[in-house]
N, C-alpha and C. Protein backbone atom coordinates (compact mmCIF):
# COMPACT_ATOMS: atom_id res chain seq x y z
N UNK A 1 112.28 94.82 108.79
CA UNK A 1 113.54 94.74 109.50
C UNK A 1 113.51 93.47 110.35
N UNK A 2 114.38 92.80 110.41
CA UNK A 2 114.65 91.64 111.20
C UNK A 2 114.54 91.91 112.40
N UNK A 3 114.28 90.98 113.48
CA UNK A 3 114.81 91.26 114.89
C UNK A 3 116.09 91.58 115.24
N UNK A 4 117.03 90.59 114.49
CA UNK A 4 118.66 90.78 115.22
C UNK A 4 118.93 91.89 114.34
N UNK A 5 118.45 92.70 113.28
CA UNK A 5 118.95 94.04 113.39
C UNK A 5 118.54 94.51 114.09
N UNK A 6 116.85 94.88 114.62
CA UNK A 6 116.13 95.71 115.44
C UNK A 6 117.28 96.02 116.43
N UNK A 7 117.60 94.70 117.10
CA UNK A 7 118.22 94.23 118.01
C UNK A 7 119.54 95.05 118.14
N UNK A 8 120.13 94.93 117.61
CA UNK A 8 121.98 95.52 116.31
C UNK A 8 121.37 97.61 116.91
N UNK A 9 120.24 97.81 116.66
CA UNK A 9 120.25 99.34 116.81
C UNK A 9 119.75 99.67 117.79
N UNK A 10 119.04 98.65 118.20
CA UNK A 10 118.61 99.49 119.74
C UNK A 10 119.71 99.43 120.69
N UNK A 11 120.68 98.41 120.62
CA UNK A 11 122.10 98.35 121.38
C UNK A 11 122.96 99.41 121.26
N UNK A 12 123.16 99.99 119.45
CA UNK A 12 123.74 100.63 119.45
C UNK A 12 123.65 102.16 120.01
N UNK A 13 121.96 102.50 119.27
CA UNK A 13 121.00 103.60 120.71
C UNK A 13 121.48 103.57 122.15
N UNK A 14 121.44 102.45 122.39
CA UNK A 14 121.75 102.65 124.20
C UNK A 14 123.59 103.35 124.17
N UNK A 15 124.26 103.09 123.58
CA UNK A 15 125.47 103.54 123.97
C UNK A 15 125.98 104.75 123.73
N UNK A 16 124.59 105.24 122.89
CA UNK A 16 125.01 107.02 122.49
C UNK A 16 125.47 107.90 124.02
N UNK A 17 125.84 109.30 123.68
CA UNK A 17 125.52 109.97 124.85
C UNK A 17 124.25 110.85 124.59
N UNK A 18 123.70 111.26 125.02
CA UNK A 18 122.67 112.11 124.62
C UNK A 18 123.83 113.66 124.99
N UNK A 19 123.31 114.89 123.64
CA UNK A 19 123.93 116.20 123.86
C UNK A 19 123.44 117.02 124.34
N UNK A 20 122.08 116.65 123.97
CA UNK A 20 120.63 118.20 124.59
C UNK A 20 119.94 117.04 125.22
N UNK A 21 119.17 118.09 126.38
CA UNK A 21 117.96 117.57 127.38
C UNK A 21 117.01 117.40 126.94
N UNK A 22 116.29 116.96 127.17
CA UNK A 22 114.96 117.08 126.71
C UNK A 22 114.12 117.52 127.79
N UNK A 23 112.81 118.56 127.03
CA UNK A 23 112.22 119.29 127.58
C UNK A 23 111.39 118.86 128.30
N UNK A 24 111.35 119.53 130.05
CA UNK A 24 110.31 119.08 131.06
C UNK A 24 108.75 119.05 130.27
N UNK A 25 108.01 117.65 130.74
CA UNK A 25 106.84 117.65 129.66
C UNK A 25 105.85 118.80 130.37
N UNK A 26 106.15 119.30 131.90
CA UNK A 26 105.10 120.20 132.64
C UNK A 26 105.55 121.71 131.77
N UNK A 27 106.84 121.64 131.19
CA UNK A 27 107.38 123.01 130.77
C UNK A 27 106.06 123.82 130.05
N UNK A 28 106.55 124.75 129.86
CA UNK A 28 105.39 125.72 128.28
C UNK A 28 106.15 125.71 127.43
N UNK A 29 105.38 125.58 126.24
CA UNK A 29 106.22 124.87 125.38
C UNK A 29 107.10 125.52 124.69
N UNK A 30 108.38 125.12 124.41
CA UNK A 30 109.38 125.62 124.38
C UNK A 30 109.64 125.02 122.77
N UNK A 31 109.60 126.38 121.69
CA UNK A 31 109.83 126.04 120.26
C UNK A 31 111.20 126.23 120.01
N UNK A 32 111.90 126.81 121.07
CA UNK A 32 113.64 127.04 120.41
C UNK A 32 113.56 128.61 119.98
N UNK A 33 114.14 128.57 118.70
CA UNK A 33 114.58 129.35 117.97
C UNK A 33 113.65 129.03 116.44
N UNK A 34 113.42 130.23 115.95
CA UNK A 34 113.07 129.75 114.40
C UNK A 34 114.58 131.18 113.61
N UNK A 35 114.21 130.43 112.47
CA UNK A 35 115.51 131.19 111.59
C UNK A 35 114.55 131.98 110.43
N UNK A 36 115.28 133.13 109.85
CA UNK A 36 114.42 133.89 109.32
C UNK A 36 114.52 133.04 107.72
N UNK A 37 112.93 132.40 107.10
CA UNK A 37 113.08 131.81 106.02
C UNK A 37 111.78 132.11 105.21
N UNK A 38 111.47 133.03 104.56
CA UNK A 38 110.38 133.01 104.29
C UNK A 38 110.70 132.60 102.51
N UNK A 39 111.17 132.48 101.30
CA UNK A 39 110.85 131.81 100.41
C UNK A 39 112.85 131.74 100.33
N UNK A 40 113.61 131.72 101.14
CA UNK A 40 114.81 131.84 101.50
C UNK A 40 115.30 131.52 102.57
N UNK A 41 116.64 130.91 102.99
CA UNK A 41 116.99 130.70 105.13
C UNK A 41 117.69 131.82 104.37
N UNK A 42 117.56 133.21 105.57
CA UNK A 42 118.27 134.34 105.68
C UNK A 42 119.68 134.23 105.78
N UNK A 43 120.43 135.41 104.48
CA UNK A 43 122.28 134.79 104.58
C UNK A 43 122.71 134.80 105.88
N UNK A 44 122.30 135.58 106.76
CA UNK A 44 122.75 136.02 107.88
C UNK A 44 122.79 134.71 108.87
N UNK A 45 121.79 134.26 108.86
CA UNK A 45 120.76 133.53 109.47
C UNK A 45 120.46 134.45 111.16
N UNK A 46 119.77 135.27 110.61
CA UNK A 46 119.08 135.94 111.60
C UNK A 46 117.79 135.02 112.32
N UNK A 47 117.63 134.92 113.61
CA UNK A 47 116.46 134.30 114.11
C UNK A 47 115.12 135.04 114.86
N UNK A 48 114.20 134.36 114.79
CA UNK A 48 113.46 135.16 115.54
C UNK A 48 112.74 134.17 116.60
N UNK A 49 112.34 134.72 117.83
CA UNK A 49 111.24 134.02 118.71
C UNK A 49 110.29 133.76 118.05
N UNK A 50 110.14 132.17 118.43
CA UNK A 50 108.97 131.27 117.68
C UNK A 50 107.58 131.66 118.39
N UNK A 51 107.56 132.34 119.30
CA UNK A 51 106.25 133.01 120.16
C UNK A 51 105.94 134.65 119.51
N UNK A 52 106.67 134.91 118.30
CA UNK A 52 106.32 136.37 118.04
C UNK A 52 105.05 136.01 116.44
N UNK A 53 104.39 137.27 116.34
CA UNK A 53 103.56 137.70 115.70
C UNK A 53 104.39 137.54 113.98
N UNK A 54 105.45 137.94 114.12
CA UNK A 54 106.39 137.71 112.86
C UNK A 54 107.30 135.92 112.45
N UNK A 55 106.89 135.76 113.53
CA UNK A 55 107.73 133.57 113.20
C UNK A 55 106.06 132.95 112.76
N UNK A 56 105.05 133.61 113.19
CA UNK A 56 103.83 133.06 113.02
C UNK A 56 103.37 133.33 111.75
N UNK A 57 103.69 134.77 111.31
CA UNK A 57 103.10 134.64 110.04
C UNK A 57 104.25 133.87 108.90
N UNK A 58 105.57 133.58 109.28
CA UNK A 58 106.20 133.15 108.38
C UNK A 58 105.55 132.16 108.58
N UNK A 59 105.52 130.85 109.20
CA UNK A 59 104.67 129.87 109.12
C UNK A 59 103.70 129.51 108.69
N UNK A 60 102.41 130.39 109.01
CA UNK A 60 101.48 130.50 108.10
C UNK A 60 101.60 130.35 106.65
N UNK A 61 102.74 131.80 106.12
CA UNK A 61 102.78 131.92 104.99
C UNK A 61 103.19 130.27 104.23
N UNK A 62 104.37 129.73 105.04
CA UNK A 62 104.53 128.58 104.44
C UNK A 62 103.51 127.65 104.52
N UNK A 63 102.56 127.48 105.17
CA UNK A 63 101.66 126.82 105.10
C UNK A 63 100.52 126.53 103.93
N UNK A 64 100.64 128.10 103.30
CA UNK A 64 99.88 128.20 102.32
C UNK A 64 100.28 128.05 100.95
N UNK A 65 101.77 128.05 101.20
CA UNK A 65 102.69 127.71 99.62
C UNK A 65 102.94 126.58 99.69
N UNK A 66 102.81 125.65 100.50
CA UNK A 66 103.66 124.35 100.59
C UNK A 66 101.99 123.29 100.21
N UNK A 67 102.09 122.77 98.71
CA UNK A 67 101.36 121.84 98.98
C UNK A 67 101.28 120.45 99.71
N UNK A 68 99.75 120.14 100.05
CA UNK A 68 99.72 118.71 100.58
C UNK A 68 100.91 117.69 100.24
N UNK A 69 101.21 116.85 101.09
CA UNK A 69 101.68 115.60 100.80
C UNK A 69 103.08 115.81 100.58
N UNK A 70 103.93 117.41 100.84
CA UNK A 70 105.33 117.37 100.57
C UNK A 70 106.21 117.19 101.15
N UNK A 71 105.79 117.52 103.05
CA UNK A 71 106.75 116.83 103.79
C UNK A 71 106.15 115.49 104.08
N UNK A 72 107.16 114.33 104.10
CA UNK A 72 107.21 113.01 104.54
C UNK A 72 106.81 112.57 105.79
N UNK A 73 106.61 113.71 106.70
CA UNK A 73 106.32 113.61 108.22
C UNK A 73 105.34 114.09 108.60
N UNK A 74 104.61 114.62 107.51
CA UNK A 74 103.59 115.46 108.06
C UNK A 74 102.69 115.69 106.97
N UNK A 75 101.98 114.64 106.46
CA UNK A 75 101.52 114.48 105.28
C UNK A 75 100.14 115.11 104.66
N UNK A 76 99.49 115.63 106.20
CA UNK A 76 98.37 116.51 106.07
C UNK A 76 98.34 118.52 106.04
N UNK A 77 99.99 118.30 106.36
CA UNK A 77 101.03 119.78 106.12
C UNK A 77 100.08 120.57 104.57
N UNK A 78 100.15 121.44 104.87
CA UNK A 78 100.07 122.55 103.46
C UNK A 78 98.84 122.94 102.86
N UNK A 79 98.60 123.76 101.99
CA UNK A 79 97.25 123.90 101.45
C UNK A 79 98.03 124.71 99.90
N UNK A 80 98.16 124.24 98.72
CA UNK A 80 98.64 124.78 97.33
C UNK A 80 97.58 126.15 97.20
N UNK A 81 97.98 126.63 97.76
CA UNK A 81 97.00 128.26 97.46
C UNK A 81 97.46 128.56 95.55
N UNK A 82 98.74 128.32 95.28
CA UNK A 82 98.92 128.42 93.71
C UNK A 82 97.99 127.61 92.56
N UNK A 83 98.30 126.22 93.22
CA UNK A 83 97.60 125.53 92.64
C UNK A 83 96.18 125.61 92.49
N UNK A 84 95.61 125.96 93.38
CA UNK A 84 93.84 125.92 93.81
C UNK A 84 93.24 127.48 93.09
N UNK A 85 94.36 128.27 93.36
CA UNK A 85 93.88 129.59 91.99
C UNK A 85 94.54 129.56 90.51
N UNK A 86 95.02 128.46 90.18
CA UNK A 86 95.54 128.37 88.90
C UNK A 86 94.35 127.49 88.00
N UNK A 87 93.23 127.70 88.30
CA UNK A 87 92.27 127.04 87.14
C UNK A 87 90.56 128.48 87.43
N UNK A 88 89.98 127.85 86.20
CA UNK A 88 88.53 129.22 85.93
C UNK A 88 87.97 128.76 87.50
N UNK A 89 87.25 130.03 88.32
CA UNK A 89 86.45 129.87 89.04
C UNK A 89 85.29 130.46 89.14
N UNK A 90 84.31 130.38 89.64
CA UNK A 90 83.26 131.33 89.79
C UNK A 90 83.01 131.93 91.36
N UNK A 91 82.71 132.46 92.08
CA UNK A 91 82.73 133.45 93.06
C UNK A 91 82.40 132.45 94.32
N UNK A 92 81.71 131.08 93.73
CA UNK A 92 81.78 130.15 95.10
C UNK A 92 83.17 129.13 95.43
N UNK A 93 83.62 129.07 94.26
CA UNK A 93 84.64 128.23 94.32
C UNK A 93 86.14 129.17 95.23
N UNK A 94 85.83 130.62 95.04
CA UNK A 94 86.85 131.98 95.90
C UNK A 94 86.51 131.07 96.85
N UNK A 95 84.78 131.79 97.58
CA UNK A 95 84.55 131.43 98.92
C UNK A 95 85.25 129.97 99.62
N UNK A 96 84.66 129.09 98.92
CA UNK A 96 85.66 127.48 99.19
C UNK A 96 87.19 127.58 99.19
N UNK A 97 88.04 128.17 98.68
CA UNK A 97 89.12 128.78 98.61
C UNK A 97 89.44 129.32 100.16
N UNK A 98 88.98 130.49 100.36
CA UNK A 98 89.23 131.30 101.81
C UNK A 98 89.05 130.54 102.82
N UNK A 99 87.72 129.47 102.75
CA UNK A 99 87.70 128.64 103.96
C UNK A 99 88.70 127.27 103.78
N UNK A 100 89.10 127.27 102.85
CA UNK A 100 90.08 125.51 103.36
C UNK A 100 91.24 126.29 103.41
N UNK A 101 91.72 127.65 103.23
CA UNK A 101 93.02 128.32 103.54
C UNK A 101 92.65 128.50 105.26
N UNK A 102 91.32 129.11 105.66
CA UNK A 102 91.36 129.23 106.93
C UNK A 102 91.53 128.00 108.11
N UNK A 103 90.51 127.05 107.38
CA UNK A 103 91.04 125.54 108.08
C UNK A 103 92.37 124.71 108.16
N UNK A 104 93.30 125.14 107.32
CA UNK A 104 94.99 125.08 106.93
C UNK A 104 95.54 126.05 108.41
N UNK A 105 95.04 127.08 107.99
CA UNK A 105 95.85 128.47 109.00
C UNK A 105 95.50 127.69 110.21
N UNK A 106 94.15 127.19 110.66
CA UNK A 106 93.78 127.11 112.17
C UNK A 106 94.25 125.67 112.57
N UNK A 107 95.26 124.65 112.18
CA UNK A 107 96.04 123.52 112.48
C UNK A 107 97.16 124.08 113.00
N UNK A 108 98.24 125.53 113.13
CA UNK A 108 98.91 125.98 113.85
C UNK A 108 98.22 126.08 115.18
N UNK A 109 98.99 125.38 116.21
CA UNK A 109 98.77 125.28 117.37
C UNK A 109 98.49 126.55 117.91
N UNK A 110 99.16 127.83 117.74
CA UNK A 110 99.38 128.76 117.72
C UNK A 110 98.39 129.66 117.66
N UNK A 111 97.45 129.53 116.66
CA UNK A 111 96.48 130.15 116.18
C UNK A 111 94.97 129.48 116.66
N UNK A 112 94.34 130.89 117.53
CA UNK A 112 93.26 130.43 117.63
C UNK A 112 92.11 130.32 116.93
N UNK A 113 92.46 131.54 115.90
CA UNK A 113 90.96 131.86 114.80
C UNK A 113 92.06 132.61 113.56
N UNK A 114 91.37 131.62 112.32
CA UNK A 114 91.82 132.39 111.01
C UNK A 114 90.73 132.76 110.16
N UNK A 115 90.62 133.88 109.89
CA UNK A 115 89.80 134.30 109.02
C UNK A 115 89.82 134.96 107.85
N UNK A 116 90.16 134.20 106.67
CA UNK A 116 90.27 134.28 105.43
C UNK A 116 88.97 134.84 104.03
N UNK A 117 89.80 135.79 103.49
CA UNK A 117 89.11 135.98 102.24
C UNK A 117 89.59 136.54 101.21
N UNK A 118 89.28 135.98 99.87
CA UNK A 118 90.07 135.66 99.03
C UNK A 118 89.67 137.18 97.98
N UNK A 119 90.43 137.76 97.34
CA UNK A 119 89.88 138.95 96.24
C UNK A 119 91.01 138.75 95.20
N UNK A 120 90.22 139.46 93.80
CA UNK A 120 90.80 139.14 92.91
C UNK A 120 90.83 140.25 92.18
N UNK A 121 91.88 140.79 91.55
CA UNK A 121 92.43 142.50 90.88
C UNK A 121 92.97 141.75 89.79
N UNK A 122 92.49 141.59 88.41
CA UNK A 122 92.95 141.48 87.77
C UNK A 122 93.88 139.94 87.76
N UNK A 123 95.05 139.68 87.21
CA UNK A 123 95.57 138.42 87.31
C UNK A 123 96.22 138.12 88.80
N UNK A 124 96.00 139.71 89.73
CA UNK A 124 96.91 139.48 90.93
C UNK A 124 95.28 138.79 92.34
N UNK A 125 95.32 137.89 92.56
CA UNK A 125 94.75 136.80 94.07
C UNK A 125 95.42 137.38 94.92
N UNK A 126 94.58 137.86 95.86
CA UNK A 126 94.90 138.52 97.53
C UNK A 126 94.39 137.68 98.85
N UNK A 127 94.73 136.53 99.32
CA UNK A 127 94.21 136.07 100.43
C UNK A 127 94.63 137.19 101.70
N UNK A 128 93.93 137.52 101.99
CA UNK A 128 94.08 138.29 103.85
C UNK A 128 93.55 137.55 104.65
N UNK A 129 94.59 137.10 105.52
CA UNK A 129 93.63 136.10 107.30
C UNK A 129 93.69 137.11 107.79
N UNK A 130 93.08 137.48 108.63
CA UNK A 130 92.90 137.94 109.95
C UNK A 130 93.52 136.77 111.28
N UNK A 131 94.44 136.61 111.98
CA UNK A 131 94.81 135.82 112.86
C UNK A 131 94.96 136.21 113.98
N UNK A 132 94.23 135.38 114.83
CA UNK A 132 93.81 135.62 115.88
C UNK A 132 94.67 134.63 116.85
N UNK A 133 96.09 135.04 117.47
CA UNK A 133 96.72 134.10 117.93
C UNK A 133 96.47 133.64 119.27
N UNK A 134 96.38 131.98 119.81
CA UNK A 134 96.20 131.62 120.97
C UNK A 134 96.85 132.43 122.58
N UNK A 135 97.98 132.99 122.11
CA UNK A 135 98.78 133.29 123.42
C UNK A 135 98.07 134.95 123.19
N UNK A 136 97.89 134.99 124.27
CA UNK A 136 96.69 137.12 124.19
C UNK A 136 97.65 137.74 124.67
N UNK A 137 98.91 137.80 124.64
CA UNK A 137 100.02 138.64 124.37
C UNK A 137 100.78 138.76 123.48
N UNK A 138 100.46 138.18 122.39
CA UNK A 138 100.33 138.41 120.84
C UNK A 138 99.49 139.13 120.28
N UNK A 139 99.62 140.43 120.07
CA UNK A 139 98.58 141.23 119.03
C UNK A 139 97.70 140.03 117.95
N UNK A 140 96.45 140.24 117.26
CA UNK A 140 96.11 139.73 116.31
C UNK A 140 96.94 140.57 115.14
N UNK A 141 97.32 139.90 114.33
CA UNK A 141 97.79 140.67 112.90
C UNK A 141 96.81 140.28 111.76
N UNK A 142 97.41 140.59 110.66
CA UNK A 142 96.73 140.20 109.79
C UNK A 142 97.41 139.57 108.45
N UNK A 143 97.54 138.68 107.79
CA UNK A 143 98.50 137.94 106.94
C UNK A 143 97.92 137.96 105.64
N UNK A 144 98.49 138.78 105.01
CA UNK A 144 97.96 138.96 103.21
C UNK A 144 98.93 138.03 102.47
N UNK A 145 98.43 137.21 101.14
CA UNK A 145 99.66 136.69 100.60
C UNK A 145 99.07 136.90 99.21
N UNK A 146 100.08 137.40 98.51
CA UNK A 146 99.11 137.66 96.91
C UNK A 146 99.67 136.62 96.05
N UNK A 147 99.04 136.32 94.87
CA UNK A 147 99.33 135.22 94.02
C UNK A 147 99.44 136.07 93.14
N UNK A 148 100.47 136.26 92.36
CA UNK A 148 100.61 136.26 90.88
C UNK A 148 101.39 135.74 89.88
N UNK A 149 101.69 135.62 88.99
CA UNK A 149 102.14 134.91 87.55
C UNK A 149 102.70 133.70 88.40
N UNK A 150 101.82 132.96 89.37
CA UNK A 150 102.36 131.60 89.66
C UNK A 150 103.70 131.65 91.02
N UNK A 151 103.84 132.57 91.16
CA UNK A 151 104.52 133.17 92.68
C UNK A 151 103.47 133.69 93.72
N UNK A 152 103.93 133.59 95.32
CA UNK A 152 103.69 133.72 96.09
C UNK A 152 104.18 134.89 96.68
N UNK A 153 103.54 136.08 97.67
CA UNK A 153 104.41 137.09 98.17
C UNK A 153 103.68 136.81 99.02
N UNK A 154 104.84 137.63 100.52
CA UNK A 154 103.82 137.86 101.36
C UNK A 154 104.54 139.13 101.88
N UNK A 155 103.49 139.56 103.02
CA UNK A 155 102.64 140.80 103.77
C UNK A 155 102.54 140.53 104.98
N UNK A 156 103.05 141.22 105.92
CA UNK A 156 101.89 141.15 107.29
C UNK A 156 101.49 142.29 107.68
N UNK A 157 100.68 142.87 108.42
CA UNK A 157 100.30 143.70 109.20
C UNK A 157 100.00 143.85 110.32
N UNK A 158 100.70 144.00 111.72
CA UNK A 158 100.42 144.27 112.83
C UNK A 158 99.18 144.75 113.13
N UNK A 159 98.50 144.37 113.90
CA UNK A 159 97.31 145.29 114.54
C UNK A 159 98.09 146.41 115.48
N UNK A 160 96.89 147.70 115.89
CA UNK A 160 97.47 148.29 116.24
C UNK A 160 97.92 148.28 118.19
């Protein structure tokens, strides 16, 4: 980019109005709103608090369907859980499996400890984390996502 464009947009920047505030940096951090989207944005568009046990595992879950390198902004985003069980393995290559899903899960800020392990029934793959979320007024739950014929489902389970 040239200077006298640089120039051309940062002028034009200054004359915006701004519509929303921006958040005190001493605040806690304040995620908004999340919308209910788990392999869908809900017709409704129902939302949920981005601090609950249920916006966390949707996240997660997307975390684990969304391979590397797909958002443009965030290029270390995702872990292909489809992809990584779609070839022969032997019982160490599972184990390697559960731990780079758990090292994926534990990049949510959110999450203090993921603990992953991978089982296999036939053509249906069962990852279960155990998640152990940073804020301790969040129950730990537990996040199952099964793989089969090349689809993703998911599961959660509340602790009690």
């Amino acid at each position: 980019m040239t200077p006298d464009a640089q120039a051309f947009i940062d002028a034009e920047i200054a004359t915006l109005t701004q519509l929303a505030r921006t958040p005190d940096a001493g605040a806690a951090l304040a995620y908004g709103v999340d919308l209910v989207c788990i392999d869908d944005i809900d017709p409704r568009l129902v939302e949920l608090d981005p601090n609950s046990a249920a916006s966390m595992a949707q996240d997660l879950y997307h975390r684990l369907a969304t391979p590397r390198g797909q958002l443009p902004d965030d290029p270390n985003y995702g872990y292909d859980l489809v992809g990584a069980l779609h070839r022969a393995m032997t019982p160490s290559d599972r184990a390697s499996i559960a731990g780079s899903a758990s090292l994926e899960l534990g990049k949510d800020d959110r999450v203090a400890r993921a603990d992953c392990t991978l089982t296999q029934d036939g053509d249906t793959f069962t990852l279960s984390a155990e998640i152990t979320p940073e804020d301790d007024t969040i129950a730990p739950f537990a996040l199952i996502v099964a793989v089969t014929d090349g689809a993703t489902l998911l599961s959660t389970t509340l602790a009690p």
